[in-house]
N, C-alpha and C. Protein backbone atom coordinates (compact mmCIF):
# COMPACT_ATOMS: atom_id res chain seq x y z
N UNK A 1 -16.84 -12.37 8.68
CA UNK A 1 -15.41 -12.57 8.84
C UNK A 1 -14.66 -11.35 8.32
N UNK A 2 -13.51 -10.80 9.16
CA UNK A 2 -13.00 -9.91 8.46
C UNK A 2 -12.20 -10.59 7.65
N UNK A 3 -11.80 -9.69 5.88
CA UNK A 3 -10.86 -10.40 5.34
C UNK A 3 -9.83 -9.14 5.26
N UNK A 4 -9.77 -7.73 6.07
CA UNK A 4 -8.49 -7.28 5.57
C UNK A 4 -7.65 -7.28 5.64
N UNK A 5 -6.79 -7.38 4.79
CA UNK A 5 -5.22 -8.31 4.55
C UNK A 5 -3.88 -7.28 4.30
N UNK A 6 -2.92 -7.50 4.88
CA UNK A 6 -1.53 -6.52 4.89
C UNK A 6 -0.76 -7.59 4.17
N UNK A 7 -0.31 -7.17 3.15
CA UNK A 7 0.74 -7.53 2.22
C UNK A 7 2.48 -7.42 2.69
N UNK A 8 3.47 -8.10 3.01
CA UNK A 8 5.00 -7.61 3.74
C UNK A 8 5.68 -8.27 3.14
N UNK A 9 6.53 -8.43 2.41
CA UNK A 9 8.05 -8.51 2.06
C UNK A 9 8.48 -9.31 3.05
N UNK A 10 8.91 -10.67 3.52
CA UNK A 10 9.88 -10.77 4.14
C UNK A 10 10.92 -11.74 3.64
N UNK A 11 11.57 -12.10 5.14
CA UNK A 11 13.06 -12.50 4.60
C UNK A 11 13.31 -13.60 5.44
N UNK A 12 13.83 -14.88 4.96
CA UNK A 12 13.47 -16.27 6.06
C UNK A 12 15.41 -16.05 5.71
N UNK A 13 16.06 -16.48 7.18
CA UNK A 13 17.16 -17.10 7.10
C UNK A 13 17.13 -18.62 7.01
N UNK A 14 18.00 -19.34 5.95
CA UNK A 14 18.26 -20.85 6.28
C UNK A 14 19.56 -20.77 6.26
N UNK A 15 20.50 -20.68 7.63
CA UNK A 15 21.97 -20.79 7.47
C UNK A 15 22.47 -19.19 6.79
N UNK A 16 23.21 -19.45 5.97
CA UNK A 16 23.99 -18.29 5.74
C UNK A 16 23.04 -17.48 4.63
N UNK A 17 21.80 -18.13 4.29
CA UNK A 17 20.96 -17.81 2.70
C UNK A 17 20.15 -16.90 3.58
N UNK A 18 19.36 -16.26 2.24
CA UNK A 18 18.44 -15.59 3.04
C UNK A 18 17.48 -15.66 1.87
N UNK A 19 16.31 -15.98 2.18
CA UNK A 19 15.18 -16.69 0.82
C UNK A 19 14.10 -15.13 0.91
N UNK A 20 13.50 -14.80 -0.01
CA UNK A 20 12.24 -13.88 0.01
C UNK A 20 11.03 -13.97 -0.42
N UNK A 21 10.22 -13.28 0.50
CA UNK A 21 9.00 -13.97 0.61
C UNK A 21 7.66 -12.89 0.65
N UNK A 22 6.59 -12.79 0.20
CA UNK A 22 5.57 -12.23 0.59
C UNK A 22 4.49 -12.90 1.79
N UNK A 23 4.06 -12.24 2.22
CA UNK A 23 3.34 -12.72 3.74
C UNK A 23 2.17 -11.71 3.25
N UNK A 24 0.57 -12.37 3.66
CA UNK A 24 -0.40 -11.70 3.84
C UNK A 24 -1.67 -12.54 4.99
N UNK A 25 -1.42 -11.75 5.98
CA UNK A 25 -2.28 -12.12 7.00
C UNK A 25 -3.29 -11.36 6.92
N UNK A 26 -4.81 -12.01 7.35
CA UNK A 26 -5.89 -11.66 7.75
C UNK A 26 -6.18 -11.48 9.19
N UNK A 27 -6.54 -10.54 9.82
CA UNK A 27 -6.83 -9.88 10.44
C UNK A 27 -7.82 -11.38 11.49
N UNK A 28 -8.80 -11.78 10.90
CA UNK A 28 -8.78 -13.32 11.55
C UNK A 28 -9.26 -14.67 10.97
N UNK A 29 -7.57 -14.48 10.26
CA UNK A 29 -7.78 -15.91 9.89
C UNK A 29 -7.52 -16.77 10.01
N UNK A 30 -8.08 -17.73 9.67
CA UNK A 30 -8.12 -19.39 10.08
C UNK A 30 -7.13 -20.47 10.04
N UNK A 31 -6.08 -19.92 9.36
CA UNK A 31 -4.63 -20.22 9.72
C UNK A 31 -3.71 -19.98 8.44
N UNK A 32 -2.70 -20.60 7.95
CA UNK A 32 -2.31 -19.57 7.17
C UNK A 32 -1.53 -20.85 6.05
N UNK A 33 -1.45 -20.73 4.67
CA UNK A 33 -0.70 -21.91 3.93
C UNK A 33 0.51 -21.29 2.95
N UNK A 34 1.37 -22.36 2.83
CA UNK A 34 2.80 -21.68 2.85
C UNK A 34 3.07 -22.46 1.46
N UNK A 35 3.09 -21.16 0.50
CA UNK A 35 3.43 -21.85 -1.04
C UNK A 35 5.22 -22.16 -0.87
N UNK A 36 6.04 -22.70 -1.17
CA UNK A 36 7.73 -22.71 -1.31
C UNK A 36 7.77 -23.25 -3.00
N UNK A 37 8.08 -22.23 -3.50
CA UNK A 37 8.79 -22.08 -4.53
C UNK A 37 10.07 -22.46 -5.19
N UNK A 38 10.20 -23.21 -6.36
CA UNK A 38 11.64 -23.87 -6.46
C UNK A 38 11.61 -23.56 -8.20
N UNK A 39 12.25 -24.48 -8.71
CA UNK A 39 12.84 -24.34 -9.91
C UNK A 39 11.88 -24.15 -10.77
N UNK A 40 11.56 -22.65 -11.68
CA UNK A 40 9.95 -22.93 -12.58
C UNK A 40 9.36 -22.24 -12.35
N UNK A 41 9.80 -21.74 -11.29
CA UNK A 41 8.48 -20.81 -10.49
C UNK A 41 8.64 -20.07 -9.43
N UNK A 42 7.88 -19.07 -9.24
CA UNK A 42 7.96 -18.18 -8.08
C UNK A 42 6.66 -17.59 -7.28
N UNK A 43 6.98 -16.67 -6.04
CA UNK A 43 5.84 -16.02 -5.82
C UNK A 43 5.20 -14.97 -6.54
N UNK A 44 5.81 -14.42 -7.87
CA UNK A 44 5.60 -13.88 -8.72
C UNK A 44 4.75 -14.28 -9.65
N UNK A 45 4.62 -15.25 -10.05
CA UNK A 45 4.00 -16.17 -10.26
C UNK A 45 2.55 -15.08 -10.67
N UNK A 46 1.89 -15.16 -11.73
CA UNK A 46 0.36 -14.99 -11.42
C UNK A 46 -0.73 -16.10 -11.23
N UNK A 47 -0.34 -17.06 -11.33
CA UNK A 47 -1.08 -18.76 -11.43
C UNK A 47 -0.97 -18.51 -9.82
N UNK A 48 -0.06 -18.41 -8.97
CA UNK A 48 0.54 -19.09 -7.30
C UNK A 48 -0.34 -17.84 -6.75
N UNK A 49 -0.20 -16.18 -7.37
CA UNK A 49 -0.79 -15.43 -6.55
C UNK A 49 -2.29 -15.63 -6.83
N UNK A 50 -2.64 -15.60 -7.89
CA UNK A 50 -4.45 -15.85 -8.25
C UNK A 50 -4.76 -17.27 -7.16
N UNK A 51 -4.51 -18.18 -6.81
CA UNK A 51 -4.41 -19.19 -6.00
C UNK A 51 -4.58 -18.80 -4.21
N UNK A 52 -3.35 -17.99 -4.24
CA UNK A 52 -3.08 -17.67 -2.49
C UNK A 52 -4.03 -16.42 -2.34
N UNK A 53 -4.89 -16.02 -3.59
CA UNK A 53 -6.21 -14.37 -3.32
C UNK A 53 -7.35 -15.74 -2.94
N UNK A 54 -7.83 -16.53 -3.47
CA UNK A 54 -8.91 -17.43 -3.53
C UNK A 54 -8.30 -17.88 -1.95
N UNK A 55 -7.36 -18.51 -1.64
CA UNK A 55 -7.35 -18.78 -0.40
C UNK A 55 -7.84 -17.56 1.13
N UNK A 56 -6.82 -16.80 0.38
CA UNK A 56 -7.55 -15.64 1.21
C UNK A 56 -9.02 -14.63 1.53
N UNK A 57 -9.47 -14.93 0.21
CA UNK A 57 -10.56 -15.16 0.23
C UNK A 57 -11.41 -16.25 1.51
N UNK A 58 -11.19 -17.02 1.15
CA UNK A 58 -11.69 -18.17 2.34
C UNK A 58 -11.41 -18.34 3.84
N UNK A 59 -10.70 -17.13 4.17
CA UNK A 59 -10.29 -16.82 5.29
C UNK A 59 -8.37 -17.15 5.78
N UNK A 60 -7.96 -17.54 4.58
CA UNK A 60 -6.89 -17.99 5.06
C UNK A 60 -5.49 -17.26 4.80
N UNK A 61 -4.64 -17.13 5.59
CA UNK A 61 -3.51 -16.21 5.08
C UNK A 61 -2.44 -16.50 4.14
N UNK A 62 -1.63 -16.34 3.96
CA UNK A 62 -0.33 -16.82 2.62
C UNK A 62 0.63 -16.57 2.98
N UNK A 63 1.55 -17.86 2.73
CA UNK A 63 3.15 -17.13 2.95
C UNK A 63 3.53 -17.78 1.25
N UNK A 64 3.88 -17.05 0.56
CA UNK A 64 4.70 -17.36 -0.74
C UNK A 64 6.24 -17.13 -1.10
N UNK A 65 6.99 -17.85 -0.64
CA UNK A 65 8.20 -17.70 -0.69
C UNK A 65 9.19 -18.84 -2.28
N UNK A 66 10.21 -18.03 -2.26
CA UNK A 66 11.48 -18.58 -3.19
C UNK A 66 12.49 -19.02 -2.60
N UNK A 67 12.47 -20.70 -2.86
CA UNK A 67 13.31 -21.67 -2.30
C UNK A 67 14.73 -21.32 -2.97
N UNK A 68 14.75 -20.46 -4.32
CA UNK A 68 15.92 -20.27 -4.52
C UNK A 68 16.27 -18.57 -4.45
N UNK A 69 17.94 -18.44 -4.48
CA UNK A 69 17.54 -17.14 -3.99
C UNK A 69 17.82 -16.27 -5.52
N UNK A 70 17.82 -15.38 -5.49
CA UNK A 70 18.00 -14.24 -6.68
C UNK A 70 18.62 -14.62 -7.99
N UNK A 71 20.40 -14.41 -6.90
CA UNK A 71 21.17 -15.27 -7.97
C UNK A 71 21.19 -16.43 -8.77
N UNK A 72 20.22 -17.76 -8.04
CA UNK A 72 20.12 -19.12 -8.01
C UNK A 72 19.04 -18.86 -9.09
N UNK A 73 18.48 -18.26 -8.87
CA UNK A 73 16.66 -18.05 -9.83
C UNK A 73 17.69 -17.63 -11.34
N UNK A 74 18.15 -16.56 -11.45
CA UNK A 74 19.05 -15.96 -12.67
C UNK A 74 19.82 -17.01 -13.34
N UNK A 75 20.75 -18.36 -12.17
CA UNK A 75 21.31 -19.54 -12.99
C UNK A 75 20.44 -20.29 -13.73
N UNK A 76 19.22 -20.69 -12.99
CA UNK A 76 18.18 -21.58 -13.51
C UNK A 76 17.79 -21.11 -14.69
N UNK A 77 17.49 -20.12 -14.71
CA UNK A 77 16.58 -19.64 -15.93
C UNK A 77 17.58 -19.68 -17.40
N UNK A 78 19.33 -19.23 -17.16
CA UNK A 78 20.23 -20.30 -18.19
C UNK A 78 20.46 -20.84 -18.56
N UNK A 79 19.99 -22.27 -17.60
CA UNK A 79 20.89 -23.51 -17.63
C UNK A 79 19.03 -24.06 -18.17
């Protein structure tokens, strides 16, 4: 199986937001699982990324995204 994998930055619109996300597809893999991130946590995360390498490992790709956005992440971590 190939596992080599491209790492991308992207950017999901919901409405007027715009959430960010890392994407890593395999070249052919077996389909792909989508961490969403909320209050606590992120794709930054080293627990979520050590998790989505083992998946990829196994052939599968990652989308790890933040349900909240920048600013929203900066309130949480105040309040």
């Amino acid at each position: 199986m190939q596992t080599q994998e491209k790492e991308h930055v992207v950017r999901i619109q919901a409405g007027s937001v715009s959430l960010e996300g890392t994407v890593n597809l395999l070249r052919d893999a077996q389909g792909i699982v989508v961490f969403a991130h909320g209050s606590g946590s992120s794709r930054h995360s080293p627990r979520n990324r050590y998790v989505a390498g083992v998946l990829r490992t196994a052939g599968l790709g990652t989308l790890l995204f933040d349900l909240l956005t920048a600013e929203e992440e900066r309130q949480d971590m105040r309040t």
